[in-house]
Structures are given as structure tokens and as C-alpha cells.
C-alpha atoms as a PDB file:
ATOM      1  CA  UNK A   1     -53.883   2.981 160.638  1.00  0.00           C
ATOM      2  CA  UNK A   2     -55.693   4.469 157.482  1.00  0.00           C
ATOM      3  CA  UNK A   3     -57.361   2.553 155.181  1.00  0.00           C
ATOM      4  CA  UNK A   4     -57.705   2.989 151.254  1.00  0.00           C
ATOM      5  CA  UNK A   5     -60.536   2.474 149.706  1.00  0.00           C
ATOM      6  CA  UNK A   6     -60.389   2.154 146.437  1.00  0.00           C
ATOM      7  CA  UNK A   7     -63.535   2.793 143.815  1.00  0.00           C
ATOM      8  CA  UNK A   8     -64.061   0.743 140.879  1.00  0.00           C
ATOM      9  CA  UNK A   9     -64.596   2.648 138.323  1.00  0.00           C
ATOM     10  CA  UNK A  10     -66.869   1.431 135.241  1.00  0.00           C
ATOM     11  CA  UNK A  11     -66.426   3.517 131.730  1.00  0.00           C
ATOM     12  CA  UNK A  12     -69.623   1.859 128.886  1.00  0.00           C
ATOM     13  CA  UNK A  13     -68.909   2.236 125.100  1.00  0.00           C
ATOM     14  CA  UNK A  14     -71.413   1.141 122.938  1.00  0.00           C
ATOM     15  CA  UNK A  15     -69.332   0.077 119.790  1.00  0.00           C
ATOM     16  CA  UNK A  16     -69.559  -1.457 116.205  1.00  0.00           C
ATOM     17  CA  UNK A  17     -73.003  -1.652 114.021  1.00  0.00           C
ATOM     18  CA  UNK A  18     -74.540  -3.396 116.495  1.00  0.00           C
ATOM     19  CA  UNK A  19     -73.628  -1.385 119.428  1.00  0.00           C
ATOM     20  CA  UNK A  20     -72.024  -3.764 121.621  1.00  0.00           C
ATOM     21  CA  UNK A  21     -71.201  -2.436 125.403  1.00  0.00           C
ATOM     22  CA  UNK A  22     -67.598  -2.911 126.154  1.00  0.00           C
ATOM     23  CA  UNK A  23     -66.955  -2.042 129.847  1.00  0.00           C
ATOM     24  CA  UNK A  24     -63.857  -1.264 130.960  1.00  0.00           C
ATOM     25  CA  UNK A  25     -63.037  -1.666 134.722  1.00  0.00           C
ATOM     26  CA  UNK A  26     -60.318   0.522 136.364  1.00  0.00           C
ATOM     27  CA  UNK A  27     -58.613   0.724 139.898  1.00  0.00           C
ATOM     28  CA  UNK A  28     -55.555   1.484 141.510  1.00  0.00           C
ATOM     29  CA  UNK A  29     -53.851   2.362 137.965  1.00  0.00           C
ATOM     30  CA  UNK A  30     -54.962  -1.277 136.480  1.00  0.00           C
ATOM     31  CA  UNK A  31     -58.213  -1.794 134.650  1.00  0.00           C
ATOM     32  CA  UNK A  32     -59.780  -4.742 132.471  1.00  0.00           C
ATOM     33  CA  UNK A  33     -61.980  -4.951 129.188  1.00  0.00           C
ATOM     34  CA  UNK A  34     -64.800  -6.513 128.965  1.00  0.00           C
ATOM     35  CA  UNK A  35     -66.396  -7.639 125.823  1.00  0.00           C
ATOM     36  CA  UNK A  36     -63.769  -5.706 123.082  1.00  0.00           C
ATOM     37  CA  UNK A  37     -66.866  -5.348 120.463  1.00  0.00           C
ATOM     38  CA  UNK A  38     -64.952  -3.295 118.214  1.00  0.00           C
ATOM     39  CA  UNK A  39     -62.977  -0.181 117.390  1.00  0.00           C
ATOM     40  CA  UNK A  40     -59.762  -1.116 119.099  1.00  0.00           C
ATOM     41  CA  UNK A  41     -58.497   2.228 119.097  1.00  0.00           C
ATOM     42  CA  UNK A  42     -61.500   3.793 120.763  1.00  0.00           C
ATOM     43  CA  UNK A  43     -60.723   0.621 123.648  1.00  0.00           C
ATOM     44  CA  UNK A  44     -56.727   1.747 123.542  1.00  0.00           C
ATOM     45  CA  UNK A  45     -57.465   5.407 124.283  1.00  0.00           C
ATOM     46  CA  UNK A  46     -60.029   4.682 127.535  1.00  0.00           C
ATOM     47  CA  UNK A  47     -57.098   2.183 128.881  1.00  0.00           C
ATOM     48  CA  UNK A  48     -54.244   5.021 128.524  1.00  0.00           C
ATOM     49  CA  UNK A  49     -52.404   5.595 131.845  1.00  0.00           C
ATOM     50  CA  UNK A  50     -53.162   2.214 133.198  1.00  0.00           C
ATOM     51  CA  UNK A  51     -51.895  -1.216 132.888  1.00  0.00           C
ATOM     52  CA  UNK A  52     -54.859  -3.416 131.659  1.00  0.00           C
ATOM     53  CA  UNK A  53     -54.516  -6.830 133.291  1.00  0.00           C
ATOM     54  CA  UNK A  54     -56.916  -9.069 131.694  1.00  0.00           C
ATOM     55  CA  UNK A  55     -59.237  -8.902 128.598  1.00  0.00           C
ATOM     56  CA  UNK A  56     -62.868 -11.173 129.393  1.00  0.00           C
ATOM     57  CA  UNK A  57     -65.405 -12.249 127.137  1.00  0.00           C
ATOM     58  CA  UNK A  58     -68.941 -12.829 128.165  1.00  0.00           C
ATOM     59  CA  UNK A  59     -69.029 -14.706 124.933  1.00  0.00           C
ATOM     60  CA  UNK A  60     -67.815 -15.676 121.578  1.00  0.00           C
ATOM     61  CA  UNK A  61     -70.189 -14.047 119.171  1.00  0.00           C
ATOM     62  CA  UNK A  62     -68.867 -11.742 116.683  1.00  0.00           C
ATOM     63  CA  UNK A  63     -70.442  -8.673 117.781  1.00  0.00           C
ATOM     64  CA  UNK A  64     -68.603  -9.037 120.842  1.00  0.00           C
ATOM     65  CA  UNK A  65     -64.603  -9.798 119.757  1.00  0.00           C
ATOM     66  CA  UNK A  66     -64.313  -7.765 116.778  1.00  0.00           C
ATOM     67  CA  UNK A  67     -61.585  -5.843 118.512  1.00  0.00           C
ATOM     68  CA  UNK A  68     -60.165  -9.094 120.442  1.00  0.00           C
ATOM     69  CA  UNK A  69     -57.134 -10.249 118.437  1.00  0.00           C
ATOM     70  CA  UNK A  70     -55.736  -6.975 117.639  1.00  0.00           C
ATOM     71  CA  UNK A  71     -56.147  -6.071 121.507  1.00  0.00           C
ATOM     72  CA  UNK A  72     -54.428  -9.144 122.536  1.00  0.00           C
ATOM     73  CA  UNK A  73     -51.885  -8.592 120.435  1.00  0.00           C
ATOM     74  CA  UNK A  74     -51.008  -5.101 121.223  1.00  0.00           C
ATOM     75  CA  UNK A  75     -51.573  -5.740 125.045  1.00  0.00           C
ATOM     76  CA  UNK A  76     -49.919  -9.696 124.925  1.00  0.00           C
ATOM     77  CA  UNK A  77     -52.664 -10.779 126.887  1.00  0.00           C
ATOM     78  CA  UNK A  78     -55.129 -13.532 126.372  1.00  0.00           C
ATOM     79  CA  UNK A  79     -58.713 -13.362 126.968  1.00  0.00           C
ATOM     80  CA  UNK A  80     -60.240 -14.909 129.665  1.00  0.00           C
ATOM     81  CA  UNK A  81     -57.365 -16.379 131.069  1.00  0.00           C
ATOM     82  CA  UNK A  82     -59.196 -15.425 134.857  1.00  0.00           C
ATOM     83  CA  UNK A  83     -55.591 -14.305 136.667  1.00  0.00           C
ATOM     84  CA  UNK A  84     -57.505 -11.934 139.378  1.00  0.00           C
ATOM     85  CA  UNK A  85     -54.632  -9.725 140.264  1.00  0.00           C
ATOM     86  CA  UNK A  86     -56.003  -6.589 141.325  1.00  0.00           C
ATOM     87  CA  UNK A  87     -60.033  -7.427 140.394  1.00  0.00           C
ATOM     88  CA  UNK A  88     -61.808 -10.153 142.408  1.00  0.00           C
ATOM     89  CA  UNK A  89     -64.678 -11.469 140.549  1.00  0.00           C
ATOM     90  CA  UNK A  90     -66.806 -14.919 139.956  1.00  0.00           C
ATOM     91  CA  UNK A  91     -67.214 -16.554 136.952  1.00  0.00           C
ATOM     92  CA  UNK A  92     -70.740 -18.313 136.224  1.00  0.00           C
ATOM     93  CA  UNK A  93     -72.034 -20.111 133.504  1.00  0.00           C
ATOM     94  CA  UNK A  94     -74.785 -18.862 132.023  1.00  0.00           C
ATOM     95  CA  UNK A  95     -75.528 -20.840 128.789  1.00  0.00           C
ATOM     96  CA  UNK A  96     -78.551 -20.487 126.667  1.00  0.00           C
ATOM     97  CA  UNK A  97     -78.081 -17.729 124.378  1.00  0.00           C
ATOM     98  CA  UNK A  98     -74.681 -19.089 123.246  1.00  0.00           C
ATOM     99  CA  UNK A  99     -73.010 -21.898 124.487  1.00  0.00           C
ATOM    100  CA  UNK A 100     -70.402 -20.449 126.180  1.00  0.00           C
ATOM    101  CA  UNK A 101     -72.081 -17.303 127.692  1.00  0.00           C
ATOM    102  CA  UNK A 102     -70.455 -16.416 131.116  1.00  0.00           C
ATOM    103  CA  UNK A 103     -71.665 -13.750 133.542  1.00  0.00           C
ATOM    104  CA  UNK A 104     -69.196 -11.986 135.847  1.00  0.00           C
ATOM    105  CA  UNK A 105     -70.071 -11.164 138.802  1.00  0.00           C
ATOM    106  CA  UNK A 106     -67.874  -8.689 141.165  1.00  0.00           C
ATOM    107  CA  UNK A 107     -69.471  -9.278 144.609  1.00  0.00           C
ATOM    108  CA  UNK A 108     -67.589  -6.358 146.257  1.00  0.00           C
ATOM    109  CA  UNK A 109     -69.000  -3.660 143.973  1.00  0.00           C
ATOM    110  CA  UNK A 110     -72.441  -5.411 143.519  1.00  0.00           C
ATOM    111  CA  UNK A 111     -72.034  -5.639 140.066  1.00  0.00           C
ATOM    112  CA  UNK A 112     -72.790  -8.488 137.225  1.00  0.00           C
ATOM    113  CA  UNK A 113     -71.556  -8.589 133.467  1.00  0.00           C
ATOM    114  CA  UNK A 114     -74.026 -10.499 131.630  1.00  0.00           C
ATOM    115  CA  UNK A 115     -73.128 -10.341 128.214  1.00  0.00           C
ATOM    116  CA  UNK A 116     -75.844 -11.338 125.822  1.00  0.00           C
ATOM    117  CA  UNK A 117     -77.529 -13.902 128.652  1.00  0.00           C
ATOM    118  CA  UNK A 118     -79.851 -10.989 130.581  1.00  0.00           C
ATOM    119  CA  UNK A 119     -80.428  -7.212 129.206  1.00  0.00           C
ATOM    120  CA  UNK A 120     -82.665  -4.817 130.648  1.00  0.00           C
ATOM    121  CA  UNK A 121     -86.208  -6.709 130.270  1.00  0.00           C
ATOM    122  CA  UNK A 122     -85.129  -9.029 128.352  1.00  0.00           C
ATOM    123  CA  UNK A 123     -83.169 -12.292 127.489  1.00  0.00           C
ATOM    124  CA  UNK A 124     -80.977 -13.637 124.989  1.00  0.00           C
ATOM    125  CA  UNK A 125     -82.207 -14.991 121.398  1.00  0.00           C
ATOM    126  CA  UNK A 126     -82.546 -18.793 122.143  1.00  0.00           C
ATOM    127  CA  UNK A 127     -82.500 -19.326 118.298  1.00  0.00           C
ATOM    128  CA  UNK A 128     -78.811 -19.170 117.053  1.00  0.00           C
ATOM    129  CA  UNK A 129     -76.421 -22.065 116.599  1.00  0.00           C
ATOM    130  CA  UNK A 130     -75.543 -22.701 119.996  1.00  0.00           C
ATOM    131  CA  UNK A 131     -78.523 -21.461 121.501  1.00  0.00           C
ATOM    132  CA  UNK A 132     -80.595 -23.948 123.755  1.00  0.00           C
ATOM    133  CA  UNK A 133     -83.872 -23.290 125.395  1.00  0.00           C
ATOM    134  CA  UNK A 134     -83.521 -25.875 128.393  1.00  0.00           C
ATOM    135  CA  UNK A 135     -80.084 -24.293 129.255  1.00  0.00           C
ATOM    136  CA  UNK A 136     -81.032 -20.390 129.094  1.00  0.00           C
ATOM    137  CA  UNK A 137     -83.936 -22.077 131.716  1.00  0.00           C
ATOM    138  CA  UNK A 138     -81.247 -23.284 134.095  1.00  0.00           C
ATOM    139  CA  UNK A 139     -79.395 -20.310 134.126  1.00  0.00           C
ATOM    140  CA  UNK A 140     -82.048 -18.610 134.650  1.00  0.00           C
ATOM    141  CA  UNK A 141     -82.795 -20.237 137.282  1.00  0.00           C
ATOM    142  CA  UNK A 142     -78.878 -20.164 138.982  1.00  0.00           C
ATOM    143  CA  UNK A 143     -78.916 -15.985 138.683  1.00  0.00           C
ATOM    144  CA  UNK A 144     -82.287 -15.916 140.556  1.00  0.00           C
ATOM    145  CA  UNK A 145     -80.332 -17.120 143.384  1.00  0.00           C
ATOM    146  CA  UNK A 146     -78.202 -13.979 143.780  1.00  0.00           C
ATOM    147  CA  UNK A 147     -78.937 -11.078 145.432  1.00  0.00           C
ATOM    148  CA  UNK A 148     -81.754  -8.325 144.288  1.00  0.00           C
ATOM    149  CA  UNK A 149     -79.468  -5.137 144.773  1.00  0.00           C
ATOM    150  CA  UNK A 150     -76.901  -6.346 141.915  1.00  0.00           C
ATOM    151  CA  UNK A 151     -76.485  -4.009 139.311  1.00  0.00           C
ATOM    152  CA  UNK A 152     -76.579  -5.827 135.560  1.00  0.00           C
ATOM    153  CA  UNK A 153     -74.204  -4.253 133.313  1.00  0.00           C
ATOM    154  CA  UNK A 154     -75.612  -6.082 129.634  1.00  0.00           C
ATOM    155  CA  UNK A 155     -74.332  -6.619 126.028  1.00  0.00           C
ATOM    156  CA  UNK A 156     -76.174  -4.531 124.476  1.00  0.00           C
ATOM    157  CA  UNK A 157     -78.543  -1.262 125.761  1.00  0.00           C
ATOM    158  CA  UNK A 158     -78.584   0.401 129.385  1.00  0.00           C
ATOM    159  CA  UNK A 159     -78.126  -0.987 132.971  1.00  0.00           C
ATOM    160  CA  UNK A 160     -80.505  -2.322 135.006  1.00  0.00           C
ATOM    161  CA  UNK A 161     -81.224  -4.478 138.989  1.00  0.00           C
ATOM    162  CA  UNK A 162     -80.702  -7.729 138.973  1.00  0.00           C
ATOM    163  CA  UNK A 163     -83.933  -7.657 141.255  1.00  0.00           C
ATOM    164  CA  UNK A 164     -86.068  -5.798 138.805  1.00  0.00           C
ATOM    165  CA  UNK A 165     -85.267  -8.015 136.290  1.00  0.00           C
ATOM    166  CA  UNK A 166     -86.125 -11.393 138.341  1.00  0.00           C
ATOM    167  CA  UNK A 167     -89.847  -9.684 137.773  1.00  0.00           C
ATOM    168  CA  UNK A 168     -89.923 -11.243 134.369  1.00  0.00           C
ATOM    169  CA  UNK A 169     -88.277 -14.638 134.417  1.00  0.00           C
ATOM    170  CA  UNK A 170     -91.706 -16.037 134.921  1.00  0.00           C
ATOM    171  CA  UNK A 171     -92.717 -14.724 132.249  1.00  0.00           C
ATOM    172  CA  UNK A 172     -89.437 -15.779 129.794  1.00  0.00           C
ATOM    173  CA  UNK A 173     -89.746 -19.042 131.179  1.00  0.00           C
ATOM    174  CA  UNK A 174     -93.253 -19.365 129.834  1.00  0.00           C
ATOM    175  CA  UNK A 175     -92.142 -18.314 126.354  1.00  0.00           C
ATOM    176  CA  UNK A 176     -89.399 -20.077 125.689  1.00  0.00           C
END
């Protein structure tokens, strides 16, 4: 018997005036988006030749849907809907910088989409609407728990280790 393994394979596009990362996730001929910040036709063109399955958002903030409804529309899908057909991932709250900030985390690869939550050395502002100090703490807190190897794909700017960034929650902690 002869087994398949099949990559995932992760394509970053930094897109709108604020440079949002939109990921999109392919294998086996089926891919996802995550976080359609803008230029829908940009999104279209990386998601040619496959059947996209699902559409997440990390959260709701502007910067990161600009391209949303008009993707929805053409692909007559809606977002975070969580249907896990051909990509096996785990959703976990993550609130702080925005109410409804989720992470996604796809064990198998050892990857983790944190939206605007974590970033390379960095947090999430704690200072918008639905921002709240006490809840970025907890979260904080819940991703420690995971696994040092885990690759952070964020919102905005490059990659980093999960375990690298752990080095500064201390530190957040005590500023926030």
C-alpha cells in the first residue's frame, strides 16, 4: 500500500493600505482564504484551478474583510461557517484585541493563524472598541499552553515561533 502525503501549501499577500496578510491554504486541488483584506481580484487569481471550500476570518475589523462580501458572493460561501472538508483545524478564542478575534490553529502542519491577537513581537492594540485588557491577558495565557515549535502566521508583517514569541508575554502582561 502507498501512501499520499499531501503538503499544505501556504501563499501570504499583504493587501489594502494597511497591508493586511491574507493566507490562502491549498491541498489536494481545494484551498481556503484566510482573512480576505482586500483586492478581491488579486484573492480570485491565487485560488484559480482549485475549489476554495471555506472563507475564515480571524476577525471583524475592516482591514481584514474588505474583500469579504464580494468573495462570498462570487464563491457562495459564507465565512466562517467551520465545515472542515478537506482542512482539519481548531478554532480558539482569542479575545482582547477585538472581541471576536479567533486563532486557527492546524495541528498537523504546526501552524497558527492569529489574526490581529499575536504578530511577530508584539500584540494587538488593547485600545479599540471592543478591545479589553483582562481578556487579551487570558488569551494570552490559553496560547502559552500550546506547543513552542508552532509557526504564527499574523495579520499584519512576517512569520514568526509561537515559542519565540512566549519570550515576551511577560513582558505584555506587565504593560497592559
Amino acid at each position: 500500500m502507498i501512501l499520499k502525503v499531501i503538503q499544505l501549501k501556504i501563499e501570504e499577500f499583504s493587501l489594502g493600505r494597511l497591508r493586511t496578510n491574507c493566507y490562502i491554504l491549498k491541498k489536494d486541488n481545494k484551498c481556503i482564504i484566510i482573512d480576505p483584506g482586500d483586492e478581491a481580484q488579486k484573492i480570485k487569481e491565487a485560488c484559480k484551478g482549485y475549489e476554495v471550500e471555506e472563507i475564515l476570518v480571524t476577525h471583524h475589523h475592516w482591514d481584514h474583510i474588505l474583500a469579504l462580501e464580494e468573495l462570498e458572493n462570487f464563491y457562495q460561501l459564507k465565512h466562517n461557517t467551520f465545515l472542515r472538508k478537506t482542512f482539519n483545524y481548531e478554532i480558539i478564542e482569542t479575545p482582547g484585541h477585538a472581541s471576536d478575534s479567533l486563532t486557527f490553529y492546524f495541528k498537523e502542519e504546526r501552524t497558527m493563524f492569529t489574526g490581529d491577537f499575536l504578530f511577530y513581537h508584539n500584540i494587538g492594540r488593547c485600545d479599540l472598541e471592543t478591545s479589553n485588557i483582562e481578556e487579551m491577558k487570558k488569551s494570552l495565557d490559553k496560547i502559552s499552553k500550546y506547543p513552542d515549535d508552532i509557526k504564527i502566521y499574523p495579520g499584519h508583517g512576517k512569520s514568526s515561533i509561537l515559542g519565540e514569541e512566549k519570550k515576551y508575554f511577560c513582558q505584555y502582561i506587565s504593560l497592559l
